[in-house]
Protein backbone atom coordinates (compact mmCIF):
# COMPACT_ATOMS: atom_id res chain seq x y z
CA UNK A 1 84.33 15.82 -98.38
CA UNK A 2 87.21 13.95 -99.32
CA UNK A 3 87.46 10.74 -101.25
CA UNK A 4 87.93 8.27 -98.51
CA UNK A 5 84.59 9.86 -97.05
CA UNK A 6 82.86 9.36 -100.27
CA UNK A 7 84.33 5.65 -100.89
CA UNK A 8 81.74 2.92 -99.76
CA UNK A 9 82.93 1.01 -96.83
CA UNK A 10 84.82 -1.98 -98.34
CA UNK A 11 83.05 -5.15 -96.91
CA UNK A 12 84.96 -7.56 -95.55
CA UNK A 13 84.80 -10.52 -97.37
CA UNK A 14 86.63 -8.20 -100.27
CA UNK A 15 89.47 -7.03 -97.35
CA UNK A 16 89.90 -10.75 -97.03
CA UNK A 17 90.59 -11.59 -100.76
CA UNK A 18 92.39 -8.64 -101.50
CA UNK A 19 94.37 -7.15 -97.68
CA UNK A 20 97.66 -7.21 -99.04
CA UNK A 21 97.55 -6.39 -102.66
CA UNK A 22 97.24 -2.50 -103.50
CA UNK A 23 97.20 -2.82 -106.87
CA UNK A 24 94.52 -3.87 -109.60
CA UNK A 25 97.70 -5.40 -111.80
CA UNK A 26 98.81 -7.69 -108.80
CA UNK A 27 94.77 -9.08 -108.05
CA UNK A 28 94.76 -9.55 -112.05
CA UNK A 29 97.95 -11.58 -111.71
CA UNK A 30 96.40 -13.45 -108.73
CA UNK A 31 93.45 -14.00 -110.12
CA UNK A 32 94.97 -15.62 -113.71
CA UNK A 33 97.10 -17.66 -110.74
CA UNK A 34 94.38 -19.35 -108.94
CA UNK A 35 92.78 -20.09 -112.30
CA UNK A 36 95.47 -21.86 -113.98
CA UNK A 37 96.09 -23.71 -110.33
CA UNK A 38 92.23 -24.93 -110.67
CA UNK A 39 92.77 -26.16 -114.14
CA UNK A 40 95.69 -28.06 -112.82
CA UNK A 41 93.45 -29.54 -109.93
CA UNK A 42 91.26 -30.90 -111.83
CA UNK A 43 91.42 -34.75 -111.74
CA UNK A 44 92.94 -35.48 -115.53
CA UNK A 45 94.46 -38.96 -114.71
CA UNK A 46 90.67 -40.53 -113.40
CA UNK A 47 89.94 -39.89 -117.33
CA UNK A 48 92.91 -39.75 -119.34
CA UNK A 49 94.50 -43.47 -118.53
CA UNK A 50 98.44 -42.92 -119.67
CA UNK A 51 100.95 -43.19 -117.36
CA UNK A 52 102.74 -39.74 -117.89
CA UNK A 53 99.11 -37.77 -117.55
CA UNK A 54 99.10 -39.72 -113.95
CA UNK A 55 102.94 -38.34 -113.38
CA UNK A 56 102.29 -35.03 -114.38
CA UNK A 57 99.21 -34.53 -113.09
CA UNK A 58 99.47 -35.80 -109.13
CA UNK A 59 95.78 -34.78 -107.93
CA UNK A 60 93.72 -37.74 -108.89
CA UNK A 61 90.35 -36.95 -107.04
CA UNK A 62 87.99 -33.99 -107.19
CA UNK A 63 88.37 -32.41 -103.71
CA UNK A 64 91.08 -29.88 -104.60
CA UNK A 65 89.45 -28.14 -107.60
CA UNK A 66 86.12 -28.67 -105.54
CA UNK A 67 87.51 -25.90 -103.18
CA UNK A 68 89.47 -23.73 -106.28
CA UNK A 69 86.47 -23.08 -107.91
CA UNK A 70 85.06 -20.82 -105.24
CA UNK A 71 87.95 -19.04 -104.69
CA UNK A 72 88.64 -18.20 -107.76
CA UNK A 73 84.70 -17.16 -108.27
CA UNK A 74 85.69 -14.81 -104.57
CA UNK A 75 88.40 -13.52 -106.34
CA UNK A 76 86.56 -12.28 -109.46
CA UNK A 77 83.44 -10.94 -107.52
CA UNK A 78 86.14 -9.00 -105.12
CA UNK A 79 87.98 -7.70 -107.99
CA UNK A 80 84.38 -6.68 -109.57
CA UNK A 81 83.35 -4.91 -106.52
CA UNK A 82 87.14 -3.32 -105.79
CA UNK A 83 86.91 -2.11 -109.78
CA UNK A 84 83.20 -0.63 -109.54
CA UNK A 85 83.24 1.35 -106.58
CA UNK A 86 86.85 2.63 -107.55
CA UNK A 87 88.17 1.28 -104.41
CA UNK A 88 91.95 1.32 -105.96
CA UNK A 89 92.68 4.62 -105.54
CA UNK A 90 91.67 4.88 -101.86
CA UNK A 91 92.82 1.19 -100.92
């Protein structure tokens, strides 16, 4: 039996997240992405009053980081599953 016969059958939501990237290094590097884009979403200018926070900080309601927070959560569990059932090597 060879490895890709051995190798569970990757399930779909994980082909989603990860069907271009071949590479645990490059879903790390997406991953540390989609977080620092959720910290940036979240709604800093509703609390923070100052005119530069609102200039920096555009996004000034709570539906963007609303939706970031799952995908970065999809991302991890994919990159969990891809990492315990060594799915790297036969991806």
């Amino acid at each position: 039996m060879s490895d890709k016969e051995k190798a569970p059958k990757m399930p779909f939501w994980v082909l989603l997240a990860f069907s271009s990237i071949s590479k645990r290094k490059h879903a790390i590097i997406l991953i540390w992405a989609s977080v620092l884009f959720t910290a940036y979403c979240f709604p800093f200018s509703t609390f923070i009053n100052q005119e530069i926070i609102a200039t920096i900080f555009l996004i000034d309601d709570w539906s963007w980081i609303a939706m970031m927070i799952p995908i970065c959560i999809w991302y991890i569990l994919s990159l969990r599953w891809m990492d315990n059932n060594n799915a790297w090597e036969t991806f």
